[in-house]
ModelCIF file with pLDDT and N, C-alpha, C, O atoms, coordinates in Angstrom:
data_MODEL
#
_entry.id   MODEL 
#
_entity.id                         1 
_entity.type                       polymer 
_entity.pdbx_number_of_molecules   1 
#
_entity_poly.entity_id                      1 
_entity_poly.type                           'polypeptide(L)' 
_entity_poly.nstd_linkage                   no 
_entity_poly.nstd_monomer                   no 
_entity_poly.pdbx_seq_one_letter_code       
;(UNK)(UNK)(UNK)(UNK)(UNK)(UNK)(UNK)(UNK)(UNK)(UNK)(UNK)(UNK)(UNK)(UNK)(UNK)(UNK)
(UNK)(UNK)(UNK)(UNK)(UNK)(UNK)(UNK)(UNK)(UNK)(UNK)(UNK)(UNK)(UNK)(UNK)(UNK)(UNK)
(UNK)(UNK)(UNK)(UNK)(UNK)(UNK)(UNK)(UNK)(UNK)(UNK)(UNK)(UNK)(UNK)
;
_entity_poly.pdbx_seq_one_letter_code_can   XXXXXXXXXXXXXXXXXXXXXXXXXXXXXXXXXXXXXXXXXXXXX 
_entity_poly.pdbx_strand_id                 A 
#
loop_
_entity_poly_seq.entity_id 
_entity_poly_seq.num 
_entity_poly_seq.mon_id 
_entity_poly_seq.hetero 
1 1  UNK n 
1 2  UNK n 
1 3  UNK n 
1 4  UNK n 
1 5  UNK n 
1 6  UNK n 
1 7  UNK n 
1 8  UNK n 
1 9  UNK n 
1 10 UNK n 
1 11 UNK n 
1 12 UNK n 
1 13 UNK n 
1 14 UNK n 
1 15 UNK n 
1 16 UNK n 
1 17 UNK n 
1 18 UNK n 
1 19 UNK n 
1 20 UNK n 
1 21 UNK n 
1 22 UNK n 
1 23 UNK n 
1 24 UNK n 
1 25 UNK n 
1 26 UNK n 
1 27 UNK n 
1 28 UNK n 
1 29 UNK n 
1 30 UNK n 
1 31 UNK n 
1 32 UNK n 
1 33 UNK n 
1 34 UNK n 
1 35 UNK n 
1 36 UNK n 
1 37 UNK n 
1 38 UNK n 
1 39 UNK n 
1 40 UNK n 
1 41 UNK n 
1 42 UNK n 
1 43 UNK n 
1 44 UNK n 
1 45 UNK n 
#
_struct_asym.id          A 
_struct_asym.entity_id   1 
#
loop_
_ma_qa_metric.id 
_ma_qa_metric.mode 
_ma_qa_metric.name 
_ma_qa_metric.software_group_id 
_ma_qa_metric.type 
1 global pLDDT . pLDDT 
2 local  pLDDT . pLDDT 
#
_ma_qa_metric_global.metric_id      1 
_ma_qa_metric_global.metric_value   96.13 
_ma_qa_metric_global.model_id       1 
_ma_qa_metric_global.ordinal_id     1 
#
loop_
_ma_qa_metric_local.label_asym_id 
_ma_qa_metric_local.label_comp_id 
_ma_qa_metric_local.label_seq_id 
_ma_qa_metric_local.metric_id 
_ma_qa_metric_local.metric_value 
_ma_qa_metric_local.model_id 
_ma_qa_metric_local.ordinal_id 
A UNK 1  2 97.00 1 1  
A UNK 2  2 97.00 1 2  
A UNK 3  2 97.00 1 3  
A UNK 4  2 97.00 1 4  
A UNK 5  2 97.00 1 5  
A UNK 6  2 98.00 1 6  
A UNK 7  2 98.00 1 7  
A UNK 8  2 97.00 1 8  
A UNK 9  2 96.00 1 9  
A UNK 10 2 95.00 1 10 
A UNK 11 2 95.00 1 11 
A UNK 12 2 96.00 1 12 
A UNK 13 2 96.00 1 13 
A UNK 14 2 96.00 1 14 
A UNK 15 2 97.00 1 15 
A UNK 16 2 97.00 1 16 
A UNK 17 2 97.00 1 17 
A UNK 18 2 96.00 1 18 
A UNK 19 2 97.00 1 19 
A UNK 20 2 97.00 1 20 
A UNK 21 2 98.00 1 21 
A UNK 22 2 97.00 1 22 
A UNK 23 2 97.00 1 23 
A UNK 24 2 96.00 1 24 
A UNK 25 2 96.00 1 25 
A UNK 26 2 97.00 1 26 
A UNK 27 2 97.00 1 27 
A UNK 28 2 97.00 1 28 
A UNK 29 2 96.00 1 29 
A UNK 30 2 95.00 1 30 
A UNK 31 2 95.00 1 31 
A UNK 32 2 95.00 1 32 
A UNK 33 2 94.00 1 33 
A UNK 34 2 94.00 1 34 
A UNK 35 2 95.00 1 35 
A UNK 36 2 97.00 1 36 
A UNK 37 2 96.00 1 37 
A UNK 38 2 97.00 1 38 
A UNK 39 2 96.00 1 39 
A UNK 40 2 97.00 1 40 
A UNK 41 2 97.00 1 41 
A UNK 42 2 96.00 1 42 
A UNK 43 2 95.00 1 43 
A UNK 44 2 92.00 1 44 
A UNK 45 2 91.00 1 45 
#
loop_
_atom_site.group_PDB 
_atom_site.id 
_atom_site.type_symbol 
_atom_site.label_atom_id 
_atom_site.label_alt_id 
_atom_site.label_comp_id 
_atom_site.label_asym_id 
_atom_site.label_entity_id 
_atom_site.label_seq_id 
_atom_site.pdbx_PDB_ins_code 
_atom_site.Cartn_x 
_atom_site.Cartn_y 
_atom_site.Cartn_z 
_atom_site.occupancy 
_atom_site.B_iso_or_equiv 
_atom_site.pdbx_formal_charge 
_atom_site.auth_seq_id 
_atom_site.auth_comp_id 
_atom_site.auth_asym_id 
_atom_site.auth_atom_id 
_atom_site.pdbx_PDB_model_num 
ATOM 1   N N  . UNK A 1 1  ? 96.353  102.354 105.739 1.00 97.00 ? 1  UNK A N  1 
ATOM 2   C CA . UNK A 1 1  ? 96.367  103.678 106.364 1.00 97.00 ? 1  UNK A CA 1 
ATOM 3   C C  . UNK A 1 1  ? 96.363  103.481 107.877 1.00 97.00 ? 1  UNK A C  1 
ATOM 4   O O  . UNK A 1 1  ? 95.715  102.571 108.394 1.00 97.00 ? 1  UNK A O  1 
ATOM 5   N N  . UNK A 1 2  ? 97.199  104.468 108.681 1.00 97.00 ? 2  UNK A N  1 
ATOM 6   C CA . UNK A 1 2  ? 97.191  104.258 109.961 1.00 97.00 ? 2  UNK A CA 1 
ATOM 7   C C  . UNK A 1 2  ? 96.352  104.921 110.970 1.00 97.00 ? 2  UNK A C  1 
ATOM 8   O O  . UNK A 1 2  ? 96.354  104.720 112.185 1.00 97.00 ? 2  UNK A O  1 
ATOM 9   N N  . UNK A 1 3  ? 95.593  105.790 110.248 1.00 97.00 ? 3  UNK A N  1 
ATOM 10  C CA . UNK A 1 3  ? 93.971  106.339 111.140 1.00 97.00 ? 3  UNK A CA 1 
ATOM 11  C C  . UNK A 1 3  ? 93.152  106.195 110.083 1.00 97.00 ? 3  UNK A C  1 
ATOM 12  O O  . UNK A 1 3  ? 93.278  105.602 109.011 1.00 97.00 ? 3  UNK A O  1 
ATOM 13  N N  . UNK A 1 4  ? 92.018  107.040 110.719 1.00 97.00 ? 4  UNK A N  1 
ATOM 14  C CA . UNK A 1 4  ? 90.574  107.595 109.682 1.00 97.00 ? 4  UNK A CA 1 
ATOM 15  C C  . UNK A 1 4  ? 91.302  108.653 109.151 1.00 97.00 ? 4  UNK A C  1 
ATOM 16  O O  . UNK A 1 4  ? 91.835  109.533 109.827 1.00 97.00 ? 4  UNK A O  1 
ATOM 17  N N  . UNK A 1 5  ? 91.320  108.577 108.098 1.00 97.00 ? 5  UNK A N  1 
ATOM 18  C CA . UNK A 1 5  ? 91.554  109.930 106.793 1.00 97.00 ? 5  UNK A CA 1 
ATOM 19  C C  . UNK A 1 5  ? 91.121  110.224 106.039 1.00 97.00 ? 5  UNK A C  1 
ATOM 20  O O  . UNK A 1 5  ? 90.495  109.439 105.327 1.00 97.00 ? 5  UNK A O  1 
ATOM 21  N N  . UNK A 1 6  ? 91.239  111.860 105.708 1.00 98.00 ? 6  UNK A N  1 
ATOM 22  C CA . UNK A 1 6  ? 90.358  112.356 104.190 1.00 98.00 ? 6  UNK A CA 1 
ATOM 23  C C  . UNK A 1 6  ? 90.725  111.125 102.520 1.00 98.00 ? 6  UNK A C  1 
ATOM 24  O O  . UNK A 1 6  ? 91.784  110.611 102.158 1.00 98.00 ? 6  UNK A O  1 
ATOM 25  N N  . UNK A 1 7  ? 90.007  111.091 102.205 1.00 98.00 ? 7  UNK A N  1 
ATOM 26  C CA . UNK A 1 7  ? 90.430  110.334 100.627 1.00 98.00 ? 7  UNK A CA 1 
ATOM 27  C C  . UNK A 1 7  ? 89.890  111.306 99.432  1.00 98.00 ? 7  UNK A C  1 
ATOM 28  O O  . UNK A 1 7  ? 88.751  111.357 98.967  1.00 98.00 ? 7  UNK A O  1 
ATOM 29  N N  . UNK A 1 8  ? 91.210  112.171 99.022  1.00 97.00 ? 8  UNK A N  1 
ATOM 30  C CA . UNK A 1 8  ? 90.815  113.285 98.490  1.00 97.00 ? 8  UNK A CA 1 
ATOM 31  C C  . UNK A 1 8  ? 91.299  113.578 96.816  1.00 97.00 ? 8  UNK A C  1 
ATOM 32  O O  . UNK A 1 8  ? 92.330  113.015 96.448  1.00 97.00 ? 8  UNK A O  1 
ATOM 33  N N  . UNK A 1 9  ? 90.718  114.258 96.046  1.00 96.00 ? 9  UNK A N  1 
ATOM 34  C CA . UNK A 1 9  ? 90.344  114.216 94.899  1.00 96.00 ? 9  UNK A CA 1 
ATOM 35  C C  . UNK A 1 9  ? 92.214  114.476 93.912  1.00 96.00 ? 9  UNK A C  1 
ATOM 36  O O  . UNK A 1 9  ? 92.572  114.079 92.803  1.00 96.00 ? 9  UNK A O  1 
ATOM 37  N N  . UNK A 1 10 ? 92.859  115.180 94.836  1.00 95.00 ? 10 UNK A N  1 
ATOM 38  C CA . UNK A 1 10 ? 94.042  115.661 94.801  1.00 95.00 ? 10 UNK A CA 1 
ATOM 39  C C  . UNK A 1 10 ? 95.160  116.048 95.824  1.00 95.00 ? 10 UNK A C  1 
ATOM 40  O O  . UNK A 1 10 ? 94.980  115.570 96.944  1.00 95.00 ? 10 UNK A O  1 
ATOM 41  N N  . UNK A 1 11 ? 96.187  116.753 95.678  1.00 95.00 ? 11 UNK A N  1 
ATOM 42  C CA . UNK A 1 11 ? 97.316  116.682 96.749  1.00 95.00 ? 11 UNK A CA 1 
ATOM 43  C C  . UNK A 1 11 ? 97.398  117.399 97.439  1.00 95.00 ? 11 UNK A C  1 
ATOM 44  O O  . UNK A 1 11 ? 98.538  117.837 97.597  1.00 95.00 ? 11 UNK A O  1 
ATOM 45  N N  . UNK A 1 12 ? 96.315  117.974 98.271  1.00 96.00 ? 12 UNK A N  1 
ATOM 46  C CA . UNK A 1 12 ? 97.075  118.903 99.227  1.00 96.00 ? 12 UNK A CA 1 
ATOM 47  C C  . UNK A 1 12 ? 94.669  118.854 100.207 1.00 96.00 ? 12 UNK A C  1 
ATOM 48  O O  . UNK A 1 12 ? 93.646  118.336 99.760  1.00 96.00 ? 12 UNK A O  1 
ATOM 49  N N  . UNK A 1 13 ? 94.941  119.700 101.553 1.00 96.00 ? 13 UNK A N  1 
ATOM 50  C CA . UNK A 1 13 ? 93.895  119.822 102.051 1.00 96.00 ? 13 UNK A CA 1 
ATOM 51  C C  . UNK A 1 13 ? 92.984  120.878 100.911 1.00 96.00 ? 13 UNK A C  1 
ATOM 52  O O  . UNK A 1 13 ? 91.846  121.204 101.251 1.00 96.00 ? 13 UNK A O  1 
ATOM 53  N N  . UNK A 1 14 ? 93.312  121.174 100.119 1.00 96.00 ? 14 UNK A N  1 
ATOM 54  C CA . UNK A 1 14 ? 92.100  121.896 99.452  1.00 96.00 ? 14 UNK A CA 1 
ATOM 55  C C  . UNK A 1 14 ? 91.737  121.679 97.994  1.00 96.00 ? 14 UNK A C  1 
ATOM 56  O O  . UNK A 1 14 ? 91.451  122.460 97.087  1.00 96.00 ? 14 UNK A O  1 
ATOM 57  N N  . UNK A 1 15 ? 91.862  120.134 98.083  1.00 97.00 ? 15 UNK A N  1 
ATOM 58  C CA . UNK A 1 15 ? 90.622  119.291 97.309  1.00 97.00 ? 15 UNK A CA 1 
ATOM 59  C C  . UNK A 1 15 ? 90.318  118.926 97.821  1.00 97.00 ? 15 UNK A C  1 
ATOM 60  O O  . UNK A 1 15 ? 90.770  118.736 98.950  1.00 97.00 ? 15 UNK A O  1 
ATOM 61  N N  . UNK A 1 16 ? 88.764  118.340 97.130  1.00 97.00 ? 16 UNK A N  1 
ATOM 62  C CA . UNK A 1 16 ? 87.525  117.530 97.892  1.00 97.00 ? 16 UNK A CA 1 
ATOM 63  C C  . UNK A 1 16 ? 87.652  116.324 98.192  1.00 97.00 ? 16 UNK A C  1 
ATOM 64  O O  . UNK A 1 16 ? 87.853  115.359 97.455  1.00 97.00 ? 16 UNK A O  1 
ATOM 65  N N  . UNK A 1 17 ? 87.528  116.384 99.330  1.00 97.00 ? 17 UNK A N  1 
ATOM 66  C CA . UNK A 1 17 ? 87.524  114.651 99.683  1.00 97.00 ? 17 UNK A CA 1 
ATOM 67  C C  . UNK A 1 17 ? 86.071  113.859 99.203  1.00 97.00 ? 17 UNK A C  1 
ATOM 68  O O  . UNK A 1 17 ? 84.932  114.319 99.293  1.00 97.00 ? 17 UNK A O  1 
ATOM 69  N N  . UNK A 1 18 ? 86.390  112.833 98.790  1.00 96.00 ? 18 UNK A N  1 
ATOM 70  C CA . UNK A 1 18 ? 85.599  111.725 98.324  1.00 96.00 ? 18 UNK A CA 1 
ATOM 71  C C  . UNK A 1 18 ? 84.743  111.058 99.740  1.00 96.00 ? 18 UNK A C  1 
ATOM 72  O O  . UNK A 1 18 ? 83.626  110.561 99.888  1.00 96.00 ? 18 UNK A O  1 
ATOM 73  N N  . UNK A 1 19 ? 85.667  111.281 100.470 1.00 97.00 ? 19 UNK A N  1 
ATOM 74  C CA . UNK A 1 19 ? 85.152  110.200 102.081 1.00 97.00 ? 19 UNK A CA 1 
ATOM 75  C C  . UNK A 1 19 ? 86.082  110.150 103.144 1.00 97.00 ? 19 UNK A C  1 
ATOM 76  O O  . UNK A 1 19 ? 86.679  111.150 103.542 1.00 97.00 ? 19 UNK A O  1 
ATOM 77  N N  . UNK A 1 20 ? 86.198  109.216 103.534 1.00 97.00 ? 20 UNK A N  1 
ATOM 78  C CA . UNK A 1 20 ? 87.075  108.517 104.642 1.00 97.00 ? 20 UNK A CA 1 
ATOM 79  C C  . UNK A 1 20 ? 87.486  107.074 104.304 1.00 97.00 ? 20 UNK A C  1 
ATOM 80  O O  . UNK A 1 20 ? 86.809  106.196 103.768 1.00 97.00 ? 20 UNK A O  1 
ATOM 81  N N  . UNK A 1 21 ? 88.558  107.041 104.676 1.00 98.00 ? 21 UNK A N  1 
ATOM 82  C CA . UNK A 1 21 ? 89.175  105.383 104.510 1.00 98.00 ? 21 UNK A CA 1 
ATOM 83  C C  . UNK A 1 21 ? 89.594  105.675 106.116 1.00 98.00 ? 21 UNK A C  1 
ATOM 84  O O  . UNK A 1 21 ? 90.137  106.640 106.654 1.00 98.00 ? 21 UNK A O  1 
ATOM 85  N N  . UNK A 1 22 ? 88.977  104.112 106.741 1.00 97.00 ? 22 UNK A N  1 
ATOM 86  C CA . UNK A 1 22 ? 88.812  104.218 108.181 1.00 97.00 ? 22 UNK A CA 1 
ATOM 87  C C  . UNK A 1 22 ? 90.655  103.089 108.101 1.00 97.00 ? 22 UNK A C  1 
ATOM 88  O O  . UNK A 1 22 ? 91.198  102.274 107.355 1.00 97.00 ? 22 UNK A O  1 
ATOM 89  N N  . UNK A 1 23 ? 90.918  103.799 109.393 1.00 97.00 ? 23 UNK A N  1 
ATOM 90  C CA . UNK A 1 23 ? 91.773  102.994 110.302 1.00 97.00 ? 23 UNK A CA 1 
ATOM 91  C C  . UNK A 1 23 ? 92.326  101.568 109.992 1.00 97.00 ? 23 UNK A C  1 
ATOM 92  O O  . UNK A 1 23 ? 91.589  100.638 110.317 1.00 97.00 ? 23 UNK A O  1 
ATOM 93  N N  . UNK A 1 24 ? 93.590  101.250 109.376 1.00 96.00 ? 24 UNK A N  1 
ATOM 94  C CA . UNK A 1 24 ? 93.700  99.565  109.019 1.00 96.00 ? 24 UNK A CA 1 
ATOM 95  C C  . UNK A 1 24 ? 93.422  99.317  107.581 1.00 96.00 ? 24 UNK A C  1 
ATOM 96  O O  . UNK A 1 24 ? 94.089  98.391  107.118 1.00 96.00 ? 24 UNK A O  1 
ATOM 97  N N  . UNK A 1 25 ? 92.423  100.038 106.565 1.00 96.00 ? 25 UNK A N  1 
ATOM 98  C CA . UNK A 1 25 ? 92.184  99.794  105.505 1.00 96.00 ? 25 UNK A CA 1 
ATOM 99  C C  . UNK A 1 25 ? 93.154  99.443  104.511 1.00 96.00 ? 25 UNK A C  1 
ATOM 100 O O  . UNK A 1 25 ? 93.823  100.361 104.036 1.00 96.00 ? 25 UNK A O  1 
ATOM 101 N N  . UNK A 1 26 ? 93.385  98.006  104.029 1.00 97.00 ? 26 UNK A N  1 
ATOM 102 C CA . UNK A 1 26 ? 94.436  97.812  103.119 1.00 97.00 ? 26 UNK A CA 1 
ATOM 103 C C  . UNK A 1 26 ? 94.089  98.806  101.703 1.00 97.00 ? 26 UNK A C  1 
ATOM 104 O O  . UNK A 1 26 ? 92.995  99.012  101.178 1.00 97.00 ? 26 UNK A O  1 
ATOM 105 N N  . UNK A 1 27 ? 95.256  99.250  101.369 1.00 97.00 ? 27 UNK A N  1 
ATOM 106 C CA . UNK A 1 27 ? 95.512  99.997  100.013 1.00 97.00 ? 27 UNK A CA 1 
ATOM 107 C C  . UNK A 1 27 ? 97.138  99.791  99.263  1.00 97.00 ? 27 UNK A C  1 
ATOM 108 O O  . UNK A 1 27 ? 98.206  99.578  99.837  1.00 97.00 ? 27 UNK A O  1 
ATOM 109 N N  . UNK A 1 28 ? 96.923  99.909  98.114  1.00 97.00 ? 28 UNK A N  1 
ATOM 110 C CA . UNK A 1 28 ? 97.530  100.184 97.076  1.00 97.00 ? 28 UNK A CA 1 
ATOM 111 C C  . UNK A 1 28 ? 98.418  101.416 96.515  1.00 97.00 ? 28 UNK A C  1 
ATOM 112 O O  . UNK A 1 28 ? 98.226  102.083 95.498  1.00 97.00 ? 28 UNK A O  1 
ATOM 113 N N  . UNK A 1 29 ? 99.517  101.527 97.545  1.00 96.00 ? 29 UNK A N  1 
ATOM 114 C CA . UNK A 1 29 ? 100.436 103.130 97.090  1.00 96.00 ? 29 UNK A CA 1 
ATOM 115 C C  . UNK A 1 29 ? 101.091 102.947 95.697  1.00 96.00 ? 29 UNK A C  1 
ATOM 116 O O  . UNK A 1 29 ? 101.728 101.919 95.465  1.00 96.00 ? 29 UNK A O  1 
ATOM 117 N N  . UNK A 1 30 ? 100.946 103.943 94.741  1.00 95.00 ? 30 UNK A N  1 
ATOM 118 C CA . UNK A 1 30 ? 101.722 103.805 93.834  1.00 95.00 ? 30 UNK A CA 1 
ATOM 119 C C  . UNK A 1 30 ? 102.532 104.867 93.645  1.00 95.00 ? 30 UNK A C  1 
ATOM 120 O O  . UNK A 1 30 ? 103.436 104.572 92.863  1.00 95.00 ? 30 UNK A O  1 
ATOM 121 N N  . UNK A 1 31 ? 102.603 106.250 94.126  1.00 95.00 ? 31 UNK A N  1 
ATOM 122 C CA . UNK A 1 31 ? 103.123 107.038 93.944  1.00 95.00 ? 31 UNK A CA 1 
ATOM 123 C C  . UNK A 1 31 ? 102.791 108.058 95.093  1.00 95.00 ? 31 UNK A C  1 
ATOM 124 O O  . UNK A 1 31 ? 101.886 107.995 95.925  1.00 95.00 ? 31 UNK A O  1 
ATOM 125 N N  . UNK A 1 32 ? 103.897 109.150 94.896  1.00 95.00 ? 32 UNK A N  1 
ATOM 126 C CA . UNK A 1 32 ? 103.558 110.447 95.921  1.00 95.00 ? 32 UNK A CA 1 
ATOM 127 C C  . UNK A 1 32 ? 104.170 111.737 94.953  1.00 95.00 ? 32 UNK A C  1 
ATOM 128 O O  . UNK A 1 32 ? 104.978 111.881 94.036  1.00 95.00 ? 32 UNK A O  1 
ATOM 129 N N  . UNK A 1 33 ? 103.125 112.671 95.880  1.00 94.00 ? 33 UNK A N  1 
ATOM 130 C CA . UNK A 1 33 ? 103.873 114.203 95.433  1.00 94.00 ? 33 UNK A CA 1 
ATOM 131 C C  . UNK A 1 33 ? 103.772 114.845 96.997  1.00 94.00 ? 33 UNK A C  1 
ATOM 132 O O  . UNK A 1 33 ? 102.866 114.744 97.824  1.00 94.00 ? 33 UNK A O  1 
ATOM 133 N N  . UNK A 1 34 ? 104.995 115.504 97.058  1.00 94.00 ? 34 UNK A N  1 
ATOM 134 C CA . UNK A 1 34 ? 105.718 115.966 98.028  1.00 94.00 ? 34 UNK A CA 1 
ATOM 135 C C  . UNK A 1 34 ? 105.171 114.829 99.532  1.00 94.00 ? 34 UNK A C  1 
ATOM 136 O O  . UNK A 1 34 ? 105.586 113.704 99.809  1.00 94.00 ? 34 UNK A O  1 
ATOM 137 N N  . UNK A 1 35 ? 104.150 115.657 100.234 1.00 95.00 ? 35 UNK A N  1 
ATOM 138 C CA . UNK A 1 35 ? 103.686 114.900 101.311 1.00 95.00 ? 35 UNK A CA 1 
ATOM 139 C C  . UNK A 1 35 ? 102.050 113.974 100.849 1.00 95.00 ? 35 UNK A C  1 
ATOM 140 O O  . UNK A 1 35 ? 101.383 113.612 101.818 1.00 95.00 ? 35 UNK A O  1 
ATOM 141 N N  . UNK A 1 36 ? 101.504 113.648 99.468  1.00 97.00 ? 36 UNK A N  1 
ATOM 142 C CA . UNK A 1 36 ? 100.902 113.133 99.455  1.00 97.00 ? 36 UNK A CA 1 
ATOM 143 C C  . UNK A 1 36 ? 101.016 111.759 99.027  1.00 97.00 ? 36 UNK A C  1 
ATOM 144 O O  . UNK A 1 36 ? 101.882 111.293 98.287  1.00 97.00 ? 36 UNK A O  1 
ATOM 145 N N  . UNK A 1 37 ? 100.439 111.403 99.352  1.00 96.00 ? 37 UNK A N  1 
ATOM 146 C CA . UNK A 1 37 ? 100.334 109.832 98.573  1.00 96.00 ? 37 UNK A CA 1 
ATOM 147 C C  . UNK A 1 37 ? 99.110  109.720 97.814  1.00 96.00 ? 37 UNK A C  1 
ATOM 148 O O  . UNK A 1 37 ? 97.995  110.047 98.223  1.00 96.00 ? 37 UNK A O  1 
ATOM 149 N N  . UNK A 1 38 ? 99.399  109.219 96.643  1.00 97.00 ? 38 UNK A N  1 
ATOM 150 C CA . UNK A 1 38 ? 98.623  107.935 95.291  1.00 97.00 ? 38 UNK A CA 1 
ATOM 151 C C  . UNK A 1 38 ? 97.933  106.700 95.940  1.00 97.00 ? 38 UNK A C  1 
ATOM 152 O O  . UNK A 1 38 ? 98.710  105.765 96.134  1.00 97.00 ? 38 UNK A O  1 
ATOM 153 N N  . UNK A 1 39 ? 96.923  106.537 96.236  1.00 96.00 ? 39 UNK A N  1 
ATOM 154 C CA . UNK A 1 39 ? 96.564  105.351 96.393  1.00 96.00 ? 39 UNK A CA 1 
ATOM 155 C C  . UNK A 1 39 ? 95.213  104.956 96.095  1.00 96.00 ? 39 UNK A C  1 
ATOM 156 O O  . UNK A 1 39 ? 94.320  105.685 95.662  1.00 96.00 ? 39 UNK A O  1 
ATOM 157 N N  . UNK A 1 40 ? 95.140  103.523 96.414  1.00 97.00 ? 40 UNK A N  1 
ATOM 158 C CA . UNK A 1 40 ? 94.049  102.924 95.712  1.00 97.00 ? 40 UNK A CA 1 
ATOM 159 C C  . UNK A 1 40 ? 93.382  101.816 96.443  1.00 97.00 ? 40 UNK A C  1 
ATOM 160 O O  . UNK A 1 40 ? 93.798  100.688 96.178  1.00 97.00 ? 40 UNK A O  1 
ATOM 161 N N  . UNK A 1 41 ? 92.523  101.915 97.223  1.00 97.00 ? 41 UNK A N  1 
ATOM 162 C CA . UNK A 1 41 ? 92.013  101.054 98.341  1.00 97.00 ? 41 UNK A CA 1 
ATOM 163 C C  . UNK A 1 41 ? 91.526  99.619  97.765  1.00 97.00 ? 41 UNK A C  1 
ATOM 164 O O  . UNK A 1 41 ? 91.106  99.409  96.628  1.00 97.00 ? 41 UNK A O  1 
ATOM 165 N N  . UNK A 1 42 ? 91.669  98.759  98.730  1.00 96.00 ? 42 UNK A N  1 
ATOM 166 C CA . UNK A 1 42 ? 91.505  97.367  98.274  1.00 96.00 ? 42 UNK A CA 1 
ATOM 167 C C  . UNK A 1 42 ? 89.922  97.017  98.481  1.00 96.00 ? 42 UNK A C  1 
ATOM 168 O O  . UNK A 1 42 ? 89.385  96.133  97.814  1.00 96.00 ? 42 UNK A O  1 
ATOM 169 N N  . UNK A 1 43 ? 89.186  97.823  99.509  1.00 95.00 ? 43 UNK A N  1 
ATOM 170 C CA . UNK A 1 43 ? 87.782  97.042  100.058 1.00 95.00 ? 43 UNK A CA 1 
ATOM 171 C C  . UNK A 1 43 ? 87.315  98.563  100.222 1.00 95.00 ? 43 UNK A C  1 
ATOM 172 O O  . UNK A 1 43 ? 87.899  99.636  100.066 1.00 95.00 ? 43 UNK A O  1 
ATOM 173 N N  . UNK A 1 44 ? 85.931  98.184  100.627 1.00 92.00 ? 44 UNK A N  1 
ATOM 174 C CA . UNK A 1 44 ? 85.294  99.330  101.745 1.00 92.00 ? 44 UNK A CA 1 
ATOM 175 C C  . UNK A 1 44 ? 84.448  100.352 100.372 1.00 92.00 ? 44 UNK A C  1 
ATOM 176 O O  . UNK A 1 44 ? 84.411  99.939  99.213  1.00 92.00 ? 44 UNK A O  1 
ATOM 177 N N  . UNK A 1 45 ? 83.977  101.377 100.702 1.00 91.00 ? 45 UNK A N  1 
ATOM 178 C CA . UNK A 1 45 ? 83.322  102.252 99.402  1.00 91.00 ? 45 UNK A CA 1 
ATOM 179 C C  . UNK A 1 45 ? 83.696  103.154 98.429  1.00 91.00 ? 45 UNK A C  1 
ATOM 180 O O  . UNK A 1 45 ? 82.865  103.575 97.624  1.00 91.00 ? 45 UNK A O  1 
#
């Protein structure tokens, strides 16, 4: 990911985010819907 971002339950700003995945965090894209992305973080909480 290329900033701090929501890491959220579903695709759009009005699901709940879980947290933040900070800045640099390697992840795992597997898919998208429209402007979201599927992913799956490698480290961190």
């Amino acid at each position: 990911v290329t900033a701090t971002v929501n890491f959220r339950t579903g695709p759009g700003t009005g699901y709940t985010s879980r947290g933040l995945l900070t800045k640099g965090q390697g992840v795992y894209w597997a898919c998208y819907k429209g402007n979201w992305g599927y992913l799956k973080p490698y480290y961190g909480a």
